[in-house]
PDB file of N, CA and C in Angstrom:
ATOM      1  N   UNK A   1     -24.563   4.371 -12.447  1.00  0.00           N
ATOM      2  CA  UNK A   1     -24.691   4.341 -11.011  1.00  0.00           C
ATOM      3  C   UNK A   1     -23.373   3.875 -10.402  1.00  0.00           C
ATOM      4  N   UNK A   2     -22.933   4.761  -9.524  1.00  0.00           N
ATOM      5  CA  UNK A   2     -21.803   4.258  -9.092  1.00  0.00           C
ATOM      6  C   UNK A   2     -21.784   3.514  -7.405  1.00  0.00           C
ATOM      7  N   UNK A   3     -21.101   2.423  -7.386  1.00  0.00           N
ATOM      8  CA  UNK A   3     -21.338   1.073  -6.460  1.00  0.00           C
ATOM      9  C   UNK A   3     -19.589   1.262  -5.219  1.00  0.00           C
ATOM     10  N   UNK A   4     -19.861   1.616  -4.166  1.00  0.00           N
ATOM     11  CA  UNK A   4     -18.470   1.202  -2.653  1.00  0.00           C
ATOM     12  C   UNK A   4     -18.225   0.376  -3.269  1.00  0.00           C
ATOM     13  N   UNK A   5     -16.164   0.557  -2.527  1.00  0.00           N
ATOM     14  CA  UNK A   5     -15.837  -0.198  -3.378  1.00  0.00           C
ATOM     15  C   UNK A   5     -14.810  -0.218  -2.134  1.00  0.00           C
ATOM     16  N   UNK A   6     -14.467  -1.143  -1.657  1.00  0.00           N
ATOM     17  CA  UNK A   6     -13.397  -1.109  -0.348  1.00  0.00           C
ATOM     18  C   UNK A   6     -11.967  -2.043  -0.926  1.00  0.00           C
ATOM     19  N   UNK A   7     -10.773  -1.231   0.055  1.00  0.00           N
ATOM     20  CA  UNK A   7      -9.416  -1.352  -0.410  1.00  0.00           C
ATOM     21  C   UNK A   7      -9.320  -2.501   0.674  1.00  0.00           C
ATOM     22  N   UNK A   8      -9.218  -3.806   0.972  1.00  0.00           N
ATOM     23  CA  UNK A   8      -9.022  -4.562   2.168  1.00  0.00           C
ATOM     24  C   UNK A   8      -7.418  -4.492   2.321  1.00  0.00           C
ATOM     25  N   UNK A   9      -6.928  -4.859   0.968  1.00  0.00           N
ATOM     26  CA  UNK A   9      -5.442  -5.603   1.157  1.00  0.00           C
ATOM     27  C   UNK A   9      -4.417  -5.167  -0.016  1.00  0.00           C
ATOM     28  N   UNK A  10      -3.253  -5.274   0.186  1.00  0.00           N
ATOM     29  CA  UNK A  10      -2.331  -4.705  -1.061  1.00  0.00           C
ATOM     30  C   UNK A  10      -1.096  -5.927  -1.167  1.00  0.00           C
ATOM     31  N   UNK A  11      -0.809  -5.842  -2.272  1.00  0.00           N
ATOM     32  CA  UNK A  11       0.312  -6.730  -2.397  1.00  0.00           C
ATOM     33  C   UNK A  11       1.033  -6.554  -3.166  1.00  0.00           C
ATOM     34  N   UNK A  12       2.893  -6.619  -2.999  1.00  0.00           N
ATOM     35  CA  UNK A  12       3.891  -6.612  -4.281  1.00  0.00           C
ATOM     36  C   UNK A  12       4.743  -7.382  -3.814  1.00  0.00           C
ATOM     37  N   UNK A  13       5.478  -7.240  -4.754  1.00  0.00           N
ATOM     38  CA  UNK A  13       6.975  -8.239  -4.604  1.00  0.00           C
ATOM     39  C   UNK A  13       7.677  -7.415  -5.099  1.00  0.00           C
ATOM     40  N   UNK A  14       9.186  -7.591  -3.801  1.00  0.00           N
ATOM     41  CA  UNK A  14      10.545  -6.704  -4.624  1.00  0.00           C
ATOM     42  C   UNK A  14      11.211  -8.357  -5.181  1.00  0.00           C
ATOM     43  N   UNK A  15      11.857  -7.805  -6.338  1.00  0.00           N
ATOM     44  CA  UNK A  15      12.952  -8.769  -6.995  1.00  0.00           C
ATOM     45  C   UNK A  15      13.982  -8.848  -6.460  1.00  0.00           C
ATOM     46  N   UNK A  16      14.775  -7.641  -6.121  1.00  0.00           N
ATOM     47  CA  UNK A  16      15.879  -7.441  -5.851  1.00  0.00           C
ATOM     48  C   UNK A  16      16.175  -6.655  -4.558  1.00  0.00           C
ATOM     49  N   UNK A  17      16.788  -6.915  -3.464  1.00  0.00           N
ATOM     50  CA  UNK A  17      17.297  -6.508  -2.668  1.00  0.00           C
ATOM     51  C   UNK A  17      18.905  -6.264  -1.933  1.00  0.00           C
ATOM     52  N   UNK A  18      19.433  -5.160  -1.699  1.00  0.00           N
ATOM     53  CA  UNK A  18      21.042  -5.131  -1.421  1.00  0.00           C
ATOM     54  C   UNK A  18      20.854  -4.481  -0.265  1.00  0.00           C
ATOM     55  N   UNK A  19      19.654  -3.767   0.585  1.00  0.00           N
ATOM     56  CA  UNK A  19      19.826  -3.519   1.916  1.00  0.00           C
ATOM     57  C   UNK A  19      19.515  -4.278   2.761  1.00  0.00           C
ATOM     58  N   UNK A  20      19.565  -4.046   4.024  1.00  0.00           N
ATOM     59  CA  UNK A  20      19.381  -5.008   4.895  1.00  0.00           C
ATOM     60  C   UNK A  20      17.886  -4.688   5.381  1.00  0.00           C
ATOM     61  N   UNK A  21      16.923  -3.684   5.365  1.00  0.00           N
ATOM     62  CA  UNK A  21      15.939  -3.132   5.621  1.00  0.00           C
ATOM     63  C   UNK A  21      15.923  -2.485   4.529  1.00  0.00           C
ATOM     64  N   UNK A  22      14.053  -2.497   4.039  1.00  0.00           N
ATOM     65  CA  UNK A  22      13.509  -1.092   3.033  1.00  0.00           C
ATOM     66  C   UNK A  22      12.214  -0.750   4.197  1.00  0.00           C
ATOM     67  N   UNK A  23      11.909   0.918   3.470  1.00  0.00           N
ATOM     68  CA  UNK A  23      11.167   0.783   3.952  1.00  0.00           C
ATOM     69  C   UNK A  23       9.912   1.699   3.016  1.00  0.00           C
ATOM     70  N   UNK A  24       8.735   1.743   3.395  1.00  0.00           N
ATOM     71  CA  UNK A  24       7.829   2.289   2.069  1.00  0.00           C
ATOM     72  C   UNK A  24       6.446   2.796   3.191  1.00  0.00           C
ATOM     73  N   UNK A  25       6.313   4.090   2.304  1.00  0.00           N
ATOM     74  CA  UNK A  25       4.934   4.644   2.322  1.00  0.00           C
ATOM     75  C   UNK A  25       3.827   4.413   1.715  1.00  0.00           C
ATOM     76  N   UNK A  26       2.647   3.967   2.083  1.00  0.00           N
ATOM     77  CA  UNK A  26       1.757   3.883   1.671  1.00  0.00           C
ATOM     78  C   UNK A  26       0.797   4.892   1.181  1.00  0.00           C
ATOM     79  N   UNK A  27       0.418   5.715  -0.306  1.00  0.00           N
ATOM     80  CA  UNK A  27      -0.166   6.384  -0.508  1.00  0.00           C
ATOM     81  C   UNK A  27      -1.753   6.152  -1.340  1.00  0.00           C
ATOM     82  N   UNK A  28      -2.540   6.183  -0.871  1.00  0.00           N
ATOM     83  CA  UNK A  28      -3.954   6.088  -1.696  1.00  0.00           C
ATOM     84  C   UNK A  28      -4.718   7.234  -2.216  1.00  0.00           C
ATOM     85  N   UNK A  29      -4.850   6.903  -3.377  1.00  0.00           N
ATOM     86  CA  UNK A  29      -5.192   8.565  -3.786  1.00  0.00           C
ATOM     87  C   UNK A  29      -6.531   8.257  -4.260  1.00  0.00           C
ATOM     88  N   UNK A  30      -8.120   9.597  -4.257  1.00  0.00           N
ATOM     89  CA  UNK A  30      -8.875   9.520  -4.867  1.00  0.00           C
ATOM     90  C   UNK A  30      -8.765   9.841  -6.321  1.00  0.00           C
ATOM     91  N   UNK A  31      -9.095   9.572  -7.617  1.00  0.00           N
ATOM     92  CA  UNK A  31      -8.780   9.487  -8.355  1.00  0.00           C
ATOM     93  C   UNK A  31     -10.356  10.900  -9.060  1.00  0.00           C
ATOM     94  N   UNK A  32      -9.823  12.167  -9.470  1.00  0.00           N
ATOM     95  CA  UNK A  32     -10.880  13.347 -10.038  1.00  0.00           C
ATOM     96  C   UNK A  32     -10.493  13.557 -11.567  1.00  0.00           C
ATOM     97  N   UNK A  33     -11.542  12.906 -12.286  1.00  0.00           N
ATOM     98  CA  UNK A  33     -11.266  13.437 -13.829  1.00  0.00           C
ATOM     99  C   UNK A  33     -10.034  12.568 -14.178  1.00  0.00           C
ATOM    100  N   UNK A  34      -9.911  10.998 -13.948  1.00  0.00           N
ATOM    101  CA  UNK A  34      -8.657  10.493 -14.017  1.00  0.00           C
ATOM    102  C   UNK A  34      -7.474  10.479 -13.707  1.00  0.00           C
ATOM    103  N   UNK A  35      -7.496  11.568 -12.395  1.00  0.00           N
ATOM    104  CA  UNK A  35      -6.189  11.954 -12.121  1.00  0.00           C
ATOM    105  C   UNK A  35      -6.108  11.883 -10.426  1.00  0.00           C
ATOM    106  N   UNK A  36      -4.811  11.613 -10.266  1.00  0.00           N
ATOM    107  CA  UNK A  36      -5.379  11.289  -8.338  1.00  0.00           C
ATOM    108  C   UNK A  36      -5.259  12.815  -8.048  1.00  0.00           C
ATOM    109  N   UNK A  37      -6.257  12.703  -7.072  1.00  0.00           N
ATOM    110  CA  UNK A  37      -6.638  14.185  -6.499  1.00  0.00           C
ATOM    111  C   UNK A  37      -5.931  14.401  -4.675  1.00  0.00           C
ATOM    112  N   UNK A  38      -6.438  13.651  -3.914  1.00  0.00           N
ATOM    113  CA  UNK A  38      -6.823  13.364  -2.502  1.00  0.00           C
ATOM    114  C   UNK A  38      -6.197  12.252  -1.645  1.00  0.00           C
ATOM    115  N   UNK A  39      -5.243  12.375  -0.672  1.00  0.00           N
ATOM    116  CA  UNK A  39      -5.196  11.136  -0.386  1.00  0.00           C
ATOM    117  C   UNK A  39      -5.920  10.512   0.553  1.00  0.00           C
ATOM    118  N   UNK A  40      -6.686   9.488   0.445  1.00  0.00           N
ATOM    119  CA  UNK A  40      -7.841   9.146   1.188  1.00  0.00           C
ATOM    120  C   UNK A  40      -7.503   8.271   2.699  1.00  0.00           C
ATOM    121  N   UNK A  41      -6.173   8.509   2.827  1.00  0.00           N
ATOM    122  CA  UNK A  41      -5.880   7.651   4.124  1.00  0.00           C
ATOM    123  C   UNK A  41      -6.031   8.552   5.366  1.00  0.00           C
ATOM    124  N   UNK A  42      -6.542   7.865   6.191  1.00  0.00           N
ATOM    125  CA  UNK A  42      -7.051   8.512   7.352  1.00  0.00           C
ATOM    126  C   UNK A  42      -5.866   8.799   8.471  1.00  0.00           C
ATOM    127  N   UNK A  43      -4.810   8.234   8.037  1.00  0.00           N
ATOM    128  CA  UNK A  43      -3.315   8.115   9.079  1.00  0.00           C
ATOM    129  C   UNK A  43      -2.524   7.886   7.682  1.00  0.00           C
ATOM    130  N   UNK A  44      -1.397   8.163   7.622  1.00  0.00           N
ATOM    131  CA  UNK A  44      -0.007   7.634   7.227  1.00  0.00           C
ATOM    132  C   UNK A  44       0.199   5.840   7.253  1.00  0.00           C
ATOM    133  N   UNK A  45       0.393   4.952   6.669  1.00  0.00           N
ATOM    134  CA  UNK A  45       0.822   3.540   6.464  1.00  0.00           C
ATOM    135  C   UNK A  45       2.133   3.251   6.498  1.00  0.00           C
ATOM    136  N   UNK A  46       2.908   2.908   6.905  1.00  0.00           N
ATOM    137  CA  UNK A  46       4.531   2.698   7.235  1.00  0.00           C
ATOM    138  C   UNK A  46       4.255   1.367   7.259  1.00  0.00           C
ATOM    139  N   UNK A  47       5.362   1.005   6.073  1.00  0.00           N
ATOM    140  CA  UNK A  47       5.751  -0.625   5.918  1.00  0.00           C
ATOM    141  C   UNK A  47       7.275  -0.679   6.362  1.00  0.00           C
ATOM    142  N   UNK A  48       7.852  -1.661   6.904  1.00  0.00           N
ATOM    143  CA  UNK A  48       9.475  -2.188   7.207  1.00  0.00           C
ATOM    144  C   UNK A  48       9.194  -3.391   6.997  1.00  0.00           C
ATOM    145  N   UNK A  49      10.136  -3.731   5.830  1.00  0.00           N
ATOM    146  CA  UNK A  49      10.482  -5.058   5.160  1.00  0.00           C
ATOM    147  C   UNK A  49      11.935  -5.300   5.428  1.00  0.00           C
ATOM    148  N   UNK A  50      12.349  -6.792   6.085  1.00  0.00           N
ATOM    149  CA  UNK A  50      14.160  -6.775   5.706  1.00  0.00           C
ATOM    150  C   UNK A  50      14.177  -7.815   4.528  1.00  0.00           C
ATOM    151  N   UNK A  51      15.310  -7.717   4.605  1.00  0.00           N
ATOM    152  CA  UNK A  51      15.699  -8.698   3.399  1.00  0.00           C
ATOM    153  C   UNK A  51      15.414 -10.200   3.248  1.00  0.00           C
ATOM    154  N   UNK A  52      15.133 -10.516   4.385  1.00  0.00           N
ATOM    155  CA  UNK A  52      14.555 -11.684   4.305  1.00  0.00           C
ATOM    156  C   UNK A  52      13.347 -11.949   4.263  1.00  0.00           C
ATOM    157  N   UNK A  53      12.571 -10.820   4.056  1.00  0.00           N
ATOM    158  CA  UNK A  53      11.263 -10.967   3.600  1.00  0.00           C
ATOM    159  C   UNK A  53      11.008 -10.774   2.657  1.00  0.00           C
ATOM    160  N   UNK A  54      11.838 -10.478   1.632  1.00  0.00           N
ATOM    161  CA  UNK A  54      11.732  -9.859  -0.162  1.00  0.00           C
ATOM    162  C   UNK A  54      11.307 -11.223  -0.719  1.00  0.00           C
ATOM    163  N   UNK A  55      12.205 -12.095  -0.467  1.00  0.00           N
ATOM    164  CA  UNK A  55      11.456 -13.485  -1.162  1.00  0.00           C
ATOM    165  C   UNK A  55      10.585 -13.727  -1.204  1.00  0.00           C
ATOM    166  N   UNK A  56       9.622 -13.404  -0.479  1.00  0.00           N
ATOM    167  CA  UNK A  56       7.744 -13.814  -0.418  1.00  0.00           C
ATOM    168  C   UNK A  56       7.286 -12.553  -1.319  1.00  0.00           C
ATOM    169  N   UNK A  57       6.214 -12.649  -2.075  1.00  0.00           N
ATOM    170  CA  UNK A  57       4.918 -11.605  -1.404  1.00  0.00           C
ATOM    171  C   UNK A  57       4.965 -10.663  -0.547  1.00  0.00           C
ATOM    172  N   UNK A  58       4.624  -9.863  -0.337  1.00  0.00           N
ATOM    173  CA  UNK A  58       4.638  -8.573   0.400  1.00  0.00           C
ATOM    174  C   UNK A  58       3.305  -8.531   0.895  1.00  0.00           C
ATOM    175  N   UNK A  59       2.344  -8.555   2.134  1.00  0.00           N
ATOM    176  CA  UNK A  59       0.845  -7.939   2.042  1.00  0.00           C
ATOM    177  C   UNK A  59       0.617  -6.743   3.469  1.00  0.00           C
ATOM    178  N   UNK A  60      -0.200  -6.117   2.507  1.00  0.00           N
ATOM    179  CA  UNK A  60      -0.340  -4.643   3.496  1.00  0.00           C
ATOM    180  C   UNK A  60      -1.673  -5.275   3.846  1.00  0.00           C
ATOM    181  N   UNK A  61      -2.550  -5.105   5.161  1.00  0.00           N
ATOM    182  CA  UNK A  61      -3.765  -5.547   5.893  1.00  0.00           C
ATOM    183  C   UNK A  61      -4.249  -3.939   5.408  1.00  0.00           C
ATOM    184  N   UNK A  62      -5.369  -3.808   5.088  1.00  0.00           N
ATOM    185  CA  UNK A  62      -6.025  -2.174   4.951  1.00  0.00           C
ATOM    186  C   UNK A  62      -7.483  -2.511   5.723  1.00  0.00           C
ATOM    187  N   UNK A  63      -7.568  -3.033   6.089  1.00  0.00           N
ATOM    188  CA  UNK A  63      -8.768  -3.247   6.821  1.00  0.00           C
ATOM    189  C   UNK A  63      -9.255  -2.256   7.836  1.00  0.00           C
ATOM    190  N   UNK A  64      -7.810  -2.161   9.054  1.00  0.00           N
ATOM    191  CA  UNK A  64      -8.278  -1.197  10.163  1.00  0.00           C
ATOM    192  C   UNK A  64      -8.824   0.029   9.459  1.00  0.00           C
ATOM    193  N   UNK A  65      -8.019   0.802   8.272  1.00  0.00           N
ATOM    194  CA  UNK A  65      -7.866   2.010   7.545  1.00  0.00           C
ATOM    195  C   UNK A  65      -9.578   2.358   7.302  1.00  0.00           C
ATOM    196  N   UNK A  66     -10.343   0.897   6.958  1.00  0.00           N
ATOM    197  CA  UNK A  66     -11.585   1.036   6.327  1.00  0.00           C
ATOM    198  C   UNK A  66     -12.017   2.131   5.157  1.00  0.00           C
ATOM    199  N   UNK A  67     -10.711   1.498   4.535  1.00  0.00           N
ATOM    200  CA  UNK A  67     -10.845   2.431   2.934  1.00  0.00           C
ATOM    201  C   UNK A  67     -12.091   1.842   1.944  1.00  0.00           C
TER     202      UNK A  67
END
């Protein structure tokens, strides 16, 4: 039996940084026969990190998305 399963939040850390800004797409894929199939985001996710935020944790909010 298979049980919802919701994406709230994401998190990484860069090690290393030499720009002054990165920036990253967020992709979520459904996963068919082990393999991602679909991407299940209802909009595009755009992250902008500068360099002075590489030192922490990174967290994406997925909540609005209601993945």
């Amino acid at each position: 039996m298979k049980h919802p399963a919701f994406l709230q939040e994401m998190s990484f850390k860069v090690t290393h940084c030499t720009y002054d800004t990165l920036y990253f797409r967020l992709n979520v894929y459904q996963l068919k026969d082990g393999f991602p199939s679909e991407n299940i985001l209802p909009k595009p996710v755009y992250l902008r990190v500068s360099r002075e935020q590489t030192g922490d944790r990174i967290y994406i909010n997925l909540r609005p998305y209601k993945l």
